[in-house]
C-alpha atoms as a PDB file:
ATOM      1  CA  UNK A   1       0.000   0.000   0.000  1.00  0.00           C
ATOM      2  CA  UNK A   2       1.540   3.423  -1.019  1.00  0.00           C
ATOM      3  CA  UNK A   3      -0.274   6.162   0.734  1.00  0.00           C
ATOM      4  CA  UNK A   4       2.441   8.883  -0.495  1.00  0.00           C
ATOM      5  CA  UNK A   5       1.319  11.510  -2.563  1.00  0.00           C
ATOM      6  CA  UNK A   6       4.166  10.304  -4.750  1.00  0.00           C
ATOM      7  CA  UNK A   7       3.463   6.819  -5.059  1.00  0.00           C
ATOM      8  CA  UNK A   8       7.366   6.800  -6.186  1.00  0.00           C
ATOM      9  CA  UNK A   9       8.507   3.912  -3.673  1.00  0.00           C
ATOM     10  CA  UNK A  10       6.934   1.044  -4.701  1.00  0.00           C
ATOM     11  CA  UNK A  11       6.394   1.065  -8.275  1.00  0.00           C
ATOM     12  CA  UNK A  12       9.595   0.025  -8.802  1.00  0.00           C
ATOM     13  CA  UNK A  13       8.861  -3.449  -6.778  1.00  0.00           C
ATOM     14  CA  UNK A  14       5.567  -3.527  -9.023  1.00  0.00           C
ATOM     15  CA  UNK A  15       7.455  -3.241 -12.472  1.00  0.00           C
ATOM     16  CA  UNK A  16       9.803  -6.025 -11.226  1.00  0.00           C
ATOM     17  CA  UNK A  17       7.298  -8.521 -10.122  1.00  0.00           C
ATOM     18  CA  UNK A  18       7.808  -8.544  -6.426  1.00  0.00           C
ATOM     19  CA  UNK A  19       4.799  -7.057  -5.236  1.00  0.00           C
ATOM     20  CA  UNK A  20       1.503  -9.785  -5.560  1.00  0.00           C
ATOM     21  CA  UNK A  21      -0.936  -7.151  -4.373  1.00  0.00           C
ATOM     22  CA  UNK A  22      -0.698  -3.288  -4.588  1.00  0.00           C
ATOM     23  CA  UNK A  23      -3.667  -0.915  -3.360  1.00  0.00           C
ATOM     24  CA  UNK A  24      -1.671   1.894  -4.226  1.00  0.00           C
ATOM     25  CA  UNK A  25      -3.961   4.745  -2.188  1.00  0.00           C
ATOM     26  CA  UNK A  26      -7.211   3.271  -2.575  1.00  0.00           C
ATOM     27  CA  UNK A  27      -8.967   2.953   1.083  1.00  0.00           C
ATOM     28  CA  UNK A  28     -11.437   0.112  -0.248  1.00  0.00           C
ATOM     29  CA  UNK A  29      -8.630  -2.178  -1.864  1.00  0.00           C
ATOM     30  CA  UNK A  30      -5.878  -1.087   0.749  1.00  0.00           C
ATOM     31  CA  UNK A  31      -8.736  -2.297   3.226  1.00  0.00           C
ATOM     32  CA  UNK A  32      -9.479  -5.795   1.405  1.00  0.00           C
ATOM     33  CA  UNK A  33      -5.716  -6.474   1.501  1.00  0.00           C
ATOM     34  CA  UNK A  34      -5.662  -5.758   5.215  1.00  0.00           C
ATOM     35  CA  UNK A  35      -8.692  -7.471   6.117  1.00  0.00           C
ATOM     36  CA  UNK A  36      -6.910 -11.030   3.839  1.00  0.00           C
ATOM     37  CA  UNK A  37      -3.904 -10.347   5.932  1.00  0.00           C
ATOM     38  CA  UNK A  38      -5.403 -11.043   9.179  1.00  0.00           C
ATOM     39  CA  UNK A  39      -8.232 -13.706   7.227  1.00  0.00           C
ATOM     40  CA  UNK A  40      -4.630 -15.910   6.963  1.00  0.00           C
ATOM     41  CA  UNK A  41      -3.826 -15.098  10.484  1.00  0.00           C
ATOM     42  CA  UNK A  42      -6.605 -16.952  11.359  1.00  0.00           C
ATOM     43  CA  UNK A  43      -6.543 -19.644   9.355  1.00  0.00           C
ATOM     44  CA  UNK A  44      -2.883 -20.233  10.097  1.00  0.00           C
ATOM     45  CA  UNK A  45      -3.820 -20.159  13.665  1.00  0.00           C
ATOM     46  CA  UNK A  46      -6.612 -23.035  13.215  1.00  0.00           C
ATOM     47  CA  UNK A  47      -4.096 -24.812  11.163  1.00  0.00           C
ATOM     48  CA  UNK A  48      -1.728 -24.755  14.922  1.00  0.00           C
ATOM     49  CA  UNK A  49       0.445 -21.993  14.028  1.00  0.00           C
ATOM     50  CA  UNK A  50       3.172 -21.430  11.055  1.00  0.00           C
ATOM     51  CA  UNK A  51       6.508 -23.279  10.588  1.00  0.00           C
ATOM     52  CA  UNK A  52       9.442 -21.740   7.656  1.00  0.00           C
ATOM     53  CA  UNK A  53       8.264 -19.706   4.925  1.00  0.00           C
ATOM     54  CA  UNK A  54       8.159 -22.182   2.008  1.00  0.00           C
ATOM     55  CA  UNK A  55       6.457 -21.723  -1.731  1.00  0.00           C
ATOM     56  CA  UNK A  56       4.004 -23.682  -0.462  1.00  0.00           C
ATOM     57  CA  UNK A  57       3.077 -21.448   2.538  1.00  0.00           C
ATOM     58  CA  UNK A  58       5.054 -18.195   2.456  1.00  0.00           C
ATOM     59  CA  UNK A  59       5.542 -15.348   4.686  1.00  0.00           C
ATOM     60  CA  UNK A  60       3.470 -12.103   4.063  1.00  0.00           C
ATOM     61  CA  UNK A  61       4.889  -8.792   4.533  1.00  0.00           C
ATOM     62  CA  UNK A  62       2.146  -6.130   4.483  1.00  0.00           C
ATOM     63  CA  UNK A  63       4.101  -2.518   3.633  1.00  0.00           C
ATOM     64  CA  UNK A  64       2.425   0.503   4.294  1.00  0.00           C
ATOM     65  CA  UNK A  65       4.061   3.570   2.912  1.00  0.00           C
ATOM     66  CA  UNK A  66       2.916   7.047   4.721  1.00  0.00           C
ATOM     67  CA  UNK A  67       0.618   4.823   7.150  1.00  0.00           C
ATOM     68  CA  UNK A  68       0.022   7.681   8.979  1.00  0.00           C
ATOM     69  CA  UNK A  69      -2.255   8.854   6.384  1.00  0.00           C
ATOM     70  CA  UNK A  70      -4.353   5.341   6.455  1.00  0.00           C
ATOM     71  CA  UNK A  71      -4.989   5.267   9.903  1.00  0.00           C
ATOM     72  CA  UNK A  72      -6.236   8.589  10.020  1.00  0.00           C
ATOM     73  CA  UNK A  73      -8.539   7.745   7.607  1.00  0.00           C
ATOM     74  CA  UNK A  74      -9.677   4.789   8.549  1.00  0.00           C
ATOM     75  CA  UNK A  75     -10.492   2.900  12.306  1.00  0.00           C
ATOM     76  CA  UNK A  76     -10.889  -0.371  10.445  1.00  0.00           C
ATOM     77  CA  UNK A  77      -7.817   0.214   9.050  1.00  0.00           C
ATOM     78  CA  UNK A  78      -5.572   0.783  11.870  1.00  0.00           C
ATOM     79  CA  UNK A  79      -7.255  -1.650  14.225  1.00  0.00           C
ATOM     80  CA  UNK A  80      -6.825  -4.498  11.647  1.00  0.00           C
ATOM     81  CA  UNK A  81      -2.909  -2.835  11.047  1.00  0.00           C
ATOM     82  CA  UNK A  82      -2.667  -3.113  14.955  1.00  0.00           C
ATOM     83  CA  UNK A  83      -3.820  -7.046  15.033  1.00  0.00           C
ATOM     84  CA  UNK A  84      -1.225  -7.355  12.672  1.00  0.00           C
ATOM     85  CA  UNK A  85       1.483  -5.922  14.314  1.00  0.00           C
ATOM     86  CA  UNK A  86       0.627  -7.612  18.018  1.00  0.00           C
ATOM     87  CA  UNK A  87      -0.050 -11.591  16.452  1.00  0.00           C
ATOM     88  CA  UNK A  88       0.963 -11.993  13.036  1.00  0.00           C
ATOM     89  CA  UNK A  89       4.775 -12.884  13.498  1.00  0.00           C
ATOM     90  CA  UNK A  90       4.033 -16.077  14.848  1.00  0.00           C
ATOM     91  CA  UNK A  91       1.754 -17.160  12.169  1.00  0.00           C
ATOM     92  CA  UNK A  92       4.151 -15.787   9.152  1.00  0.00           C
ATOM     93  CA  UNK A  93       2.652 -12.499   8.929  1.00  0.00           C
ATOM     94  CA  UNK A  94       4.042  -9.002   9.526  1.00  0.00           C
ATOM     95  CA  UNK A  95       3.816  -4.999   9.402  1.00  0.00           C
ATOM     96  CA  UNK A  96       6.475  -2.936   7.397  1.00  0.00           C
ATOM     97  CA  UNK A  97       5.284   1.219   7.775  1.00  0.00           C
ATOM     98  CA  UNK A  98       6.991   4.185   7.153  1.00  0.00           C
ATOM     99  CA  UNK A  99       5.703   7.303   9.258  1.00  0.00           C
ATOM    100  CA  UNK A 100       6.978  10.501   9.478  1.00  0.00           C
ATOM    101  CA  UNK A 101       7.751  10.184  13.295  1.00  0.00           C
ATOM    102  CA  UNK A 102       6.517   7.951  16.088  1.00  0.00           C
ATOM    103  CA  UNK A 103       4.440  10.401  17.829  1.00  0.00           C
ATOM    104  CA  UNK A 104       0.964   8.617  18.900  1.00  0.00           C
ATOM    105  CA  UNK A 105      -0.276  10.455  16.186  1.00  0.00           C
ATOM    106  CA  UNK A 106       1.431   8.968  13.620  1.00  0.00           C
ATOM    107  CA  UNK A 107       0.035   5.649  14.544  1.00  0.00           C
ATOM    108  CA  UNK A 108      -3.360   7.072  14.472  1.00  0.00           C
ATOM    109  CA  UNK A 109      -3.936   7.765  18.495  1.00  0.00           C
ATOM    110  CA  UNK A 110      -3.125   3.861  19.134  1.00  0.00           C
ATOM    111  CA  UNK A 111      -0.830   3.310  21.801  1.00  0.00           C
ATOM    112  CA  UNK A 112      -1.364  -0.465  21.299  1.00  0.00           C
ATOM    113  CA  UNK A 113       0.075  -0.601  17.704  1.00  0.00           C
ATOM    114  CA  UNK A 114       2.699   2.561  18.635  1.00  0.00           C
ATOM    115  CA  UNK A 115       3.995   0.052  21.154  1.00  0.00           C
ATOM    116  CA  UNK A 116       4.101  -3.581  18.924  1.00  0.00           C
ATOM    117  CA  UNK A 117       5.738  -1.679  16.075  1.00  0.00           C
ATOM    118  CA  UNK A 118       8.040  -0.123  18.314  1.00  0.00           C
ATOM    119  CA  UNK A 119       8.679  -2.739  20.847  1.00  0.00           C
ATOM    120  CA  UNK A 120      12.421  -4.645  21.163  1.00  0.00           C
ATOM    121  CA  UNK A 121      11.825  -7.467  19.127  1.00  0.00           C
ATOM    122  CA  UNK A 122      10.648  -5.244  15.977  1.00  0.00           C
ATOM    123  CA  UNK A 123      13.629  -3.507  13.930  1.00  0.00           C
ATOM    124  CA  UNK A 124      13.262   0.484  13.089  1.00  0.00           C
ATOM    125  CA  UNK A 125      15.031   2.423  10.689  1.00  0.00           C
ATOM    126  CA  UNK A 126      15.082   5.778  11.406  1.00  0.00           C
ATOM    127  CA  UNK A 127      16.048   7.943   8.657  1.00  0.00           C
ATOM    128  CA  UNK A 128      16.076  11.409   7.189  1.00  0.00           C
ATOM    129  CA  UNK A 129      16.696  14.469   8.401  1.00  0.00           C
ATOM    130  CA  UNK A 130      14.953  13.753  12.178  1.00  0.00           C
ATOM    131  CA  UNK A 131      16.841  10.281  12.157  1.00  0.00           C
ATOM    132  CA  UNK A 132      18.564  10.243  15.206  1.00  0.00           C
ATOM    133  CA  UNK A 133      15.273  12.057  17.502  1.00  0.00           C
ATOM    134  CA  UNK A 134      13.465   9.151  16.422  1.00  0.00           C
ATOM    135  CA  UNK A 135      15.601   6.891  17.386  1.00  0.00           C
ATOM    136  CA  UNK A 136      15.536   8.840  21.028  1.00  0.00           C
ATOM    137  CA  UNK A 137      11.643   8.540  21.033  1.00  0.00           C
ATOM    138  CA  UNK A 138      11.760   4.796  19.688  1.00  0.00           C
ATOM    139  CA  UNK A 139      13.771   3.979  22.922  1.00  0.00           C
ATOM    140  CA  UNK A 140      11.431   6.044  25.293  1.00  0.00           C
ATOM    141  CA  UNK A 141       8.068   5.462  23.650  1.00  0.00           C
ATOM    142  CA  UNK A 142       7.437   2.448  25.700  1.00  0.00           C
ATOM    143  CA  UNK A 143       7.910   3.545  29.258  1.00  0.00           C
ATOM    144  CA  UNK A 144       6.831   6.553  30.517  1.00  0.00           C
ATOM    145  CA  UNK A 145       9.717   6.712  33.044  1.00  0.00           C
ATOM    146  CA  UNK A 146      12.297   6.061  30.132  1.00  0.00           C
ATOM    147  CA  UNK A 147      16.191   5.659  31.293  1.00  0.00           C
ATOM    148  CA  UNK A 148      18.662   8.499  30.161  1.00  0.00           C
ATOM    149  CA  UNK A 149      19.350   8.858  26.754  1.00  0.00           C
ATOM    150  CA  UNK A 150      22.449   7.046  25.433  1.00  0.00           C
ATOM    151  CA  UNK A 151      22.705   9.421  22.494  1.00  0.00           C
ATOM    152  CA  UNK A 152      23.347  12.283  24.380  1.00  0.00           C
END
């Protein structure tokens, strides 16, 4: 899903075949893709769970570019981006987003999915500009009594 104004970032992935679904900016199809995302959860669940990714069964990486425009549009969309994010590792399913910081705004007022996405065992790239303050907020974002900052 590329919610940029842009849409520059993942076309390139489309022209070389390594995207299977692409929503582009469209809420309705960004929302089916979302809502098939955590239909396999289930199923996978049912199934007792999700071994190595294989052709058979593979992992599913659901990318979100500007997500922070999404969830403000759309509950549905964040809580089923937040179910995501808190139980689809362990069945072979996970949440890639870009967001211009990781202010509870960004992830649409939800503390819940501000917390999986930023949580220890998740990886964040900060980068840009405002790089390095995210990566200060990233550490403290969980805790509200956060230790000192080792950047400083």
């Amino acid at each position: 899903m590329d919610w940029a104004p842009s849409q520059k970032h993942f076309k390139p992935l489309l022209k070389s075949d390594a995207v299977d679904w692409f929503s582009g900016n469209e809420l309705d199809r960004s929302l089916r893709m979302l809502r098939a995302a955590v239909d396999i959860m289930e199923l996978r669940t049912r199934q007792g769970g999700y071994g190595e990714p294989s052709r058979d069964v593979p992992a599913i990486l659901v990318a979100i570019e500007e997500a922070h425009r999404l969830f403000d549009m759309s509950d549905e969309a964040l809580s089923l981006s937040e179910r995501i994010a808190q139980e689809g590792s362990s069945v072979g399913v996970s949440l890639f987003v870009t967001l211009p910081d990781i202010s509870p705004q960004s992830f649409g007022g939800s503390v819940g999915l501000q917390e999986a996405l930023t949580a220890d065992s998740n990886t964040t790239f900060a980068m840009g500009s405002e790089g390095l303050s995210m990566l200060r907020d990233r550490q403290h974002a969980p805790t509200s009594d956060a230790d000192p900052d080792p950047f400083c």
